[in-house]
Protein backbone atom coordinates (compact mmCIF):
# COMPACT_ATOMS: atom_id res chain seq x y z
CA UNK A 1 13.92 -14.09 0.02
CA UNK A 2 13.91 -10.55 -0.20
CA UNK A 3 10.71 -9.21 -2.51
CA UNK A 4 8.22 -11.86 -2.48
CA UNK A 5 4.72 -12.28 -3.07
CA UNK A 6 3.41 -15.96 -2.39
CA UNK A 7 0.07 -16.73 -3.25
CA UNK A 8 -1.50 -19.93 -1.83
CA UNK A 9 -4.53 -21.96 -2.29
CA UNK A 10 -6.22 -24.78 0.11
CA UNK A 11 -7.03 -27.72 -2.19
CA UNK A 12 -10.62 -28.19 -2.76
CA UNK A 13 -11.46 -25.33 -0.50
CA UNK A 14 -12.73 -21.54 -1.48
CA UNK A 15 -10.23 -20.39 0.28
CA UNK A 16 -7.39 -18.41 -1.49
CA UNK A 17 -4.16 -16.30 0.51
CA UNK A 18 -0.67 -14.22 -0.04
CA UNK A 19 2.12 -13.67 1.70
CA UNK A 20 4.05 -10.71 1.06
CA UNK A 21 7.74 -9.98 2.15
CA UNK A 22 9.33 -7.57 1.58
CA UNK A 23 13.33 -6.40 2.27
CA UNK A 24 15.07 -3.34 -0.31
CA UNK A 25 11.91 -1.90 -1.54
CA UNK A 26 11.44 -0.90 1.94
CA UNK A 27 14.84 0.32 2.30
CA UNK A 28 15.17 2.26 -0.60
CA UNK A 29 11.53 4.16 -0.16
CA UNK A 30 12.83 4.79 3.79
CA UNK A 31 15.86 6.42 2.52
CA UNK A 32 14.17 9.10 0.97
CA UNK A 33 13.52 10.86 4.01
CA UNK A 34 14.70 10.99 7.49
CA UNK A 35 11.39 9.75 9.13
CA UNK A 36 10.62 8.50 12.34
CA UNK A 37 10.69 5.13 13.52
CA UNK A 38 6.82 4.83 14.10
CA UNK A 39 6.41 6.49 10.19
CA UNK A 40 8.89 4.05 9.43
CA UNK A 41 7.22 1.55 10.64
CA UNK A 42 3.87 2.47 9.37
CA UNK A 43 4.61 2.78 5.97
CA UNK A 44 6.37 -0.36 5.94
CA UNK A 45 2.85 -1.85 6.89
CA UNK A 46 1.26 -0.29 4.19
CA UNK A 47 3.82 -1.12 1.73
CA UNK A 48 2.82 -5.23 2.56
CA UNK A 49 -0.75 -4.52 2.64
CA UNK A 50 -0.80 -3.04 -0.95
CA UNK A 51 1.35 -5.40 -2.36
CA UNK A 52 -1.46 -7.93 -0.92
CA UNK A 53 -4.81 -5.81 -1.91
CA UNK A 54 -3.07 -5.58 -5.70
CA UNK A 55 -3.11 -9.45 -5.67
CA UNK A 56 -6.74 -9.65 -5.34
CA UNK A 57 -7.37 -7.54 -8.61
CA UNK A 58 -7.72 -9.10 -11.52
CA UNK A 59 -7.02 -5.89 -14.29
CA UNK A 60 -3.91 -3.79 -15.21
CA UNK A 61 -3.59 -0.93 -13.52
CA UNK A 62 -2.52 0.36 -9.82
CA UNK A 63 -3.83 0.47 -6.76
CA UNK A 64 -3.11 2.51 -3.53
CA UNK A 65 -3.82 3.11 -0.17
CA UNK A 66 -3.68 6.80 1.27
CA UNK A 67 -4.44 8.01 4.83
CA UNK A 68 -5.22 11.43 5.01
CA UNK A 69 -5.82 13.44 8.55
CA UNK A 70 -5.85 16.80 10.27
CA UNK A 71 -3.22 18.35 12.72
CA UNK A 72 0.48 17.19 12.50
CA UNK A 73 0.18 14.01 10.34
CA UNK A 74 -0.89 15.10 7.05
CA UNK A 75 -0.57 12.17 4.96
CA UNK A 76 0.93 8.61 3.95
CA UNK A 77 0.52 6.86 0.84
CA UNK A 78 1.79 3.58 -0.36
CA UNK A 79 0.74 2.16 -4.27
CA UNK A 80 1.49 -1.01 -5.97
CA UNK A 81 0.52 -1.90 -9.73
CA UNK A 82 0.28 -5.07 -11.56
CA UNK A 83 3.77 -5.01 -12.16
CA UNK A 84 4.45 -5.28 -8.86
CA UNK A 85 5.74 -1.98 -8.33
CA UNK A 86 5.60 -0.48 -5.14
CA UNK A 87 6.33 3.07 -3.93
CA UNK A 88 5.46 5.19 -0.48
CA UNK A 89 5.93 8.53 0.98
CA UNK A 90 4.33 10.28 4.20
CA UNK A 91 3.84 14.25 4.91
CA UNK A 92 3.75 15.69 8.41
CA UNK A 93 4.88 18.12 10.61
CA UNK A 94 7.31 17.71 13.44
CA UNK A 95 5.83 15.46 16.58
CA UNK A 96 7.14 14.35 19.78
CA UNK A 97 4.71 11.41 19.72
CA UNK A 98 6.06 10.53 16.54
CA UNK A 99 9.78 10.36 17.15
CA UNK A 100 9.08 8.64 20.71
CA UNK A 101 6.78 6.09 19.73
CA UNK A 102 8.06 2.19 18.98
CA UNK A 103 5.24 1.11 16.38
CA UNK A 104 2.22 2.25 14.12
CA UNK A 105 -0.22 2.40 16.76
CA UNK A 106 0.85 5.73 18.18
CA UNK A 107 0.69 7.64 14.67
CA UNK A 108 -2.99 6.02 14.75
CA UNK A 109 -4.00 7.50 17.86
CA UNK A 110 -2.38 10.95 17.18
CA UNK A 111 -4.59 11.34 14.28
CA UNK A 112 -7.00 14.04 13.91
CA UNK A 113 -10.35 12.90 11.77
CA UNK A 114 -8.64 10.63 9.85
CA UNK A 115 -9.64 8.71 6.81
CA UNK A 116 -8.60 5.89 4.83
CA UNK A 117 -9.11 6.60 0.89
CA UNK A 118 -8.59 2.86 -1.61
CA UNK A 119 -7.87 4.24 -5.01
CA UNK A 120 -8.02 1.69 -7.74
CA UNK A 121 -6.91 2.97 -10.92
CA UNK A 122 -7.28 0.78 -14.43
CA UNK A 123 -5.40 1.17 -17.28
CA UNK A 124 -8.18 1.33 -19.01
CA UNK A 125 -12.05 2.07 -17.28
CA UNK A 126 -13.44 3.78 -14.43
CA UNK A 127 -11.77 4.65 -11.24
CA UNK A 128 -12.79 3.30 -7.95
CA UNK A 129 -12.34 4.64 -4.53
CA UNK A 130 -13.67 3.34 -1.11
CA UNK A 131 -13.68 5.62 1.97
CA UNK A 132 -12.97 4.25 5.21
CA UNK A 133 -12.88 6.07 8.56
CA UNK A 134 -10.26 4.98 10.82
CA UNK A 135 -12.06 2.91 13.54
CA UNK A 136 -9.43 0.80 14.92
CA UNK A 137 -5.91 1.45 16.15
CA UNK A 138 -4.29 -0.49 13.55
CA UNK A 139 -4.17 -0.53 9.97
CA UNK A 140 -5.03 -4.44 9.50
CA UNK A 141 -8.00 -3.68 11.34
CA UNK A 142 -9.23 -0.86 9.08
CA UNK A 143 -8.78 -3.31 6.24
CA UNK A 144 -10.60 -6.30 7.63
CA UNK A 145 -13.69 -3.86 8.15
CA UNK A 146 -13.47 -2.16 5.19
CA UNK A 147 -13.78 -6.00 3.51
CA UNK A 148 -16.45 -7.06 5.78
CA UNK A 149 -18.44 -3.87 4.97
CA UNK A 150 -17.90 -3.16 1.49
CA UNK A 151 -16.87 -6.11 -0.40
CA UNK A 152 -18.71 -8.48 2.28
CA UNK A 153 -15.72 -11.16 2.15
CA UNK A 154 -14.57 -12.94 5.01
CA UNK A 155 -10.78 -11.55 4.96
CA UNK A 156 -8.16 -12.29 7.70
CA UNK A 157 -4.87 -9.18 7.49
CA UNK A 158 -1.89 -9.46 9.73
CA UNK A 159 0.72 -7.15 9.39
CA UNK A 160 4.12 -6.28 10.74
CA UNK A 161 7.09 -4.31 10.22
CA UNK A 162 10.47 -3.05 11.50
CA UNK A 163 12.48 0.15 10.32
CA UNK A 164 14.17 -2.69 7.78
CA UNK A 165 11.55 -5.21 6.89
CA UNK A 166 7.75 -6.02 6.45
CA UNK A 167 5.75 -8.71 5.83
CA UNK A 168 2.21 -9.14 5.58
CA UNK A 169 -0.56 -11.76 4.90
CA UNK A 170 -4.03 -12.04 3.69
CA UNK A 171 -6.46 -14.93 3.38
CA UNK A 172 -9.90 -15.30 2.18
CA UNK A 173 -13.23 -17.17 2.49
CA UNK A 174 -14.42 -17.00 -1.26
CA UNK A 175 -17.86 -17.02 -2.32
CA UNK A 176 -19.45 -20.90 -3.01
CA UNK A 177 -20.99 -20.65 -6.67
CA UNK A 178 -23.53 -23.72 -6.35
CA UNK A 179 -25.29 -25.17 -3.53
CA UNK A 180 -22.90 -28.79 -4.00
CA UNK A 181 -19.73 -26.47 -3.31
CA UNK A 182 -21.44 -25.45 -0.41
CA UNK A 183 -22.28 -29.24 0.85
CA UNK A 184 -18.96 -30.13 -0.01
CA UNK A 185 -16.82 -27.66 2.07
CA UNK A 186 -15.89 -28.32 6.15
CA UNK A 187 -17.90 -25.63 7.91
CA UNK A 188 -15.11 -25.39 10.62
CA UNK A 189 -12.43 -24.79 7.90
CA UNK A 190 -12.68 -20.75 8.17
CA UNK A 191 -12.97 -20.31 12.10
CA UNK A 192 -9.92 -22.83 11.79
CA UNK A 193 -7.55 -20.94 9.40
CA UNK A 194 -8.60 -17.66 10.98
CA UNK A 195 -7.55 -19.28 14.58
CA UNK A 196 -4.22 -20.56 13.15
CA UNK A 197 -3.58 -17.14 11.15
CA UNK A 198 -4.09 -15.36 14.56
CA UNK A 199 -0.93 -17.19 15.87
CA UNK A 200 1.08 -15.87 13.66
CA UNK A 201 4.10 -13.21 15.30
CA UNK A 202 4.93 -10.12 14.20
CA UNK A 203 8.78 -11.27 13.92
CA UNK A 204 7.58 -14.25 12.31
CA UNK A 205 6.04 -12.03 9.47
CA UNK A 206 9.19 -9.78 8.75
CA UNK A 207 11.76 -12.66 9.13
CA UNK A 208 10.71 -15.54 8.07
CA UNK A 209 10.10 -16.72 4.24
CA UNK A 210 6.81 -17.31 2.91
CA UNK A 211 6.81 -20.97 2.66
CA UNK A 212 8.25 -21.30 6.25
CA UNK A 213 5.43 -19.07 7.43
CA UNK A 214 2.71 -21.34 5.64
CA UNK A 215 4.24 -24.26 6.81
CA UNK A 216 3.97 -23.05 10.28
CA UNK A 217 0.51 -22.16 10.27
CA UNK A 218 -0.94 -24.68 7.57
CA UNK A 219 0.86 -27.74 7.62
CA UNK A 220 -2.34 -29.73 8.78
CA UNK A 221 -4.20 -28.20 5.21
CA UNK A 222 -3.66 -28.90 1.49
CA UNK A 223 -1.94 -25.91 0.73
CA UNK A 224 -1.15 -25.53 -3.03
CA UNK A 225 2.01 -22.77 -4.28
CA UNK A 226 2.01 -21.59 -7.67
CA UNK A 227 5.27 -19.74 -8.62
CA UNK A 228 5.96 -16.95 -6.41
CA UNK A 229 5.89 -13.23 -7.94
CA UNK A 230 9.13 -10.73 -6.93
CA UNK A 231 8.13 -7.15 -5.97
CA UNK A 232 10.42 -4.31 -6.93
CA UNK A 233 10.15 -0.43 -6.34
CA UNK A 234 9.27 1.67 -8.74
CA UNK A 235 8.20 5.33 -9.20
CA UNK A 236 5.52 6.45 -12.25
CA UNK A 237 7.02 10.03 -12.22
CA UNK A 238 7.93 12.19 -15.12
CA UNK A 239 8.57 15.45 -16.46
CA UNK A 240 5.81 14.80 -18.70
CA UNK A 241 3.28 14.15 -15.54
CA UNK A 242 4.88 17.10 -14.02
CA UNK A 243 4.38 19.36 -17.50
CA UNK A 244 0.56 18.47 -17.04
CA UNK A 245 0.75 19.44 -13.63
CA UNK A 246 1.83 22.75 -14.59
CA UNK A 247 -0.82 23.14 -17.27
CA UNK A 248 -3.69 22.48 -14.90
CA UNK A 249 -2.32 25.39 -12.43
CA UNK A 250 -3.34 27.64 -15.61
CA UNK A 251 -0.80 29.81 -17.07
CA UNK A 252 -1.31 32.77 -15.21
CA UNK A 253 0.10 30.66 -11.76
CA UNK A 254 2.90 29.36 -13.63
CA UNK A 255 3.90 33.22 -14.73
CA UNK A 256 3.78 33.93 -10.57
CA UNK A 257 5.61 31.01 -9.37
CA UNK A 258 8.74 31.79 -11.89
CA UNK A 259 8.93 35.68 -10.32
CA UNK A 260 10.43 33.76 -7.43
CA UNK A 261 11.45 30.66 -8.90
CA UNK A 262 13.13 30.57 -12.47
CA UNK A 263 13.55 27.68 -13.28
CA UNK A 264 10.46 26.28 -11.85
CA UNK A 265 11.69 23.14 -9.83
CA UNK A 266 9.43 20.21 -9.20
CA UNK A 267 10.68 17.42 -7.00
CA UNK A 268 9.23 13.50 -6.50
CA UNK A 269 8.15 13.11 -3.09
CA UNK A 270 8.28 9.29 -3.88
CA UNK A 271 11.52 9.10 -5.48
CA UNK A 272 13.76 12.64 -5.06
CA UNK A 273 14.52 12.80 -8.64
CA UNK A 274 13.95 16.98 -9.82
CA UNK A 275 12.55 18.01 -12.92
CA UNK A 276 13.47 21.52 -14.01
CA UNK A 277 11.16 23.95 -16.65
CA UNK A 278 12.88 27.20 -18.24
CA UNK A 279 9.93 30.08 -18.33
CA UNK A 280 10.81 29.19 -22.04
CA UNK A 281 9.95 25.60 -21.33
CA UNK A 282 7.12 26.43 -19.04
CA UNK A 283 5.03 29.04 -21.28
CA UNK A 284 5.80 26.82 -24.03
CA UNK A 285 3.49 24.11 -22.54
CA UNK A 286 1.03 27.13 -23.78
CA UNK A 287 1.73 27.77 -26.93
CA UNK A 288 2.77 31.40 -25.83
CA UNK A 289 5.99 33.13 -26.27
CA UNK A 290 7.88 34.63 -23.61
CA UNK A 291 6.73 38.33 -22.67
């Protein structure tokens, strides 16, 4: 069961959903760093709800949600592309809240004018990102407003997650293209789902598979499964995205930084792996010669 992504229709219905689980991804990207449970916990809930936001997109390319705030919590970020790749990391200072709270909730009221950036990044086009400030105490909530006000879809989110697995699930009222789709489709159908999806328990969501969880809430609907997509972790970094790095700090910061550190190290917050530049290496991104 471990790194699912289940999407589901209703038959006949504009109504379209995923269920995301997911096991070792979140493992692997918890290892990275001694954080605390509630982090933990947090990024494990934004691990599930990018895997489901990347479902909805219909391009190549990644997208990722990053929540950015003032005081001890600095940052979290979790991404997933069309690959299904998924990757996370988190930035703050040291808390008592943090290490003493159970769940995500505390980390949300700890921070300090905090705001909830959607990047959406194409292979190929234009970047997008939405701004959302953080309203509500959880980050399921954030989401469902940030669809009701921006894209203006009815969207249901319910998320969960322990310190070794998170699950998530997201279901939509699509837009009716013709006024005979609109005749045709039961009126009570969305309050219905949205009741049933509101049932759903947070253990339910991080143990259970997908098609047990459906089955559970749906059983009473025509609910159609195409093949279900596995999710893996996976980091973009590179000494070659870490060269460019270097050559936007100019030349003149690179000659600084290797006075009191040659080689110039550069480490993946997402992954750990270290790239390493020679001042050789490092002016040669220049074209200039050592002097």
């Amino acid at each position: 069961m471990s790194e699912l992504r289940q999407r589901f229709y209703i038959e006949n219905c504009p109504i379209r959903g995923e269920v995301v689980h997911l096991e070792s991804v979140l493992q692997t990207i918890l290892a990275q760093r001694d954080y605390p449970q509630a982090i933990q916990i947090l990024l494990g809930e934004m691990l599930s709800a990018t895997a489901l936001l990347a479902s909805t997109l219909k391009i190549k390319g990644r997208i990722s949600l990053q929540i950015q705030a003032a005081g001890t919590f600095k940052w979290a970020m979790a991404e997933c592309n069309h690959l299904g790749q998924l990757r996370a990391s988190a930035d703050y200072e040291e808390d008592p809240r943090f290490f003493q709270a159970e769940n995500s909730s505390t980390v949300f009221n700890a921070l300090v004018n905090p705001v909830l950036f959607i990047n959406i990044e194409p292979e190929f086009g234009e970047r997008y990102q939405g701004i959302i400030a953080l309203e509500h105490d959880t980050l399921a909530g954030c989401l469902m407003q940030y669809y009701d006000l921006s894209a203006q879809i009815p969207t249901k989110i319910v998320l969960a997650s322990t310190t070794e697995r998170s699950g998530g699930l997201l279901i939509q009222l699509l837009p009716r293209n013709s006024e005979e789709e609109q005749q045709r489709v039961d009126e009570d159908l969305w309050p219905r789902l949205t009741m049933l999806t509101e049932t759903l328990k947070a253990e339910e969501l991080t143990d259970l598979e997908p098609t047990e969880i459906l089955y559970r809430l749906y059983n009473e609907e025509d609910v159609r499964l195409p093949e279900a997509e596995r999710l893996s972790f996976g980091c973009t970094c590179s000494k070659e995205r870490c060269a460019n790095a270097l050559i936007q700090i100019g030349v003149e910061a690179v000659r600084e930084t290797l006075e009191f550190q040659n080689p110039i190290t550069m480490d993946c917050q997402f992954c750990s792996t270290r790239y390493t530049f020679t001042a050789e290496e490092a002016f040669g991104l220049f074209g200039k010669h050592l002097s």
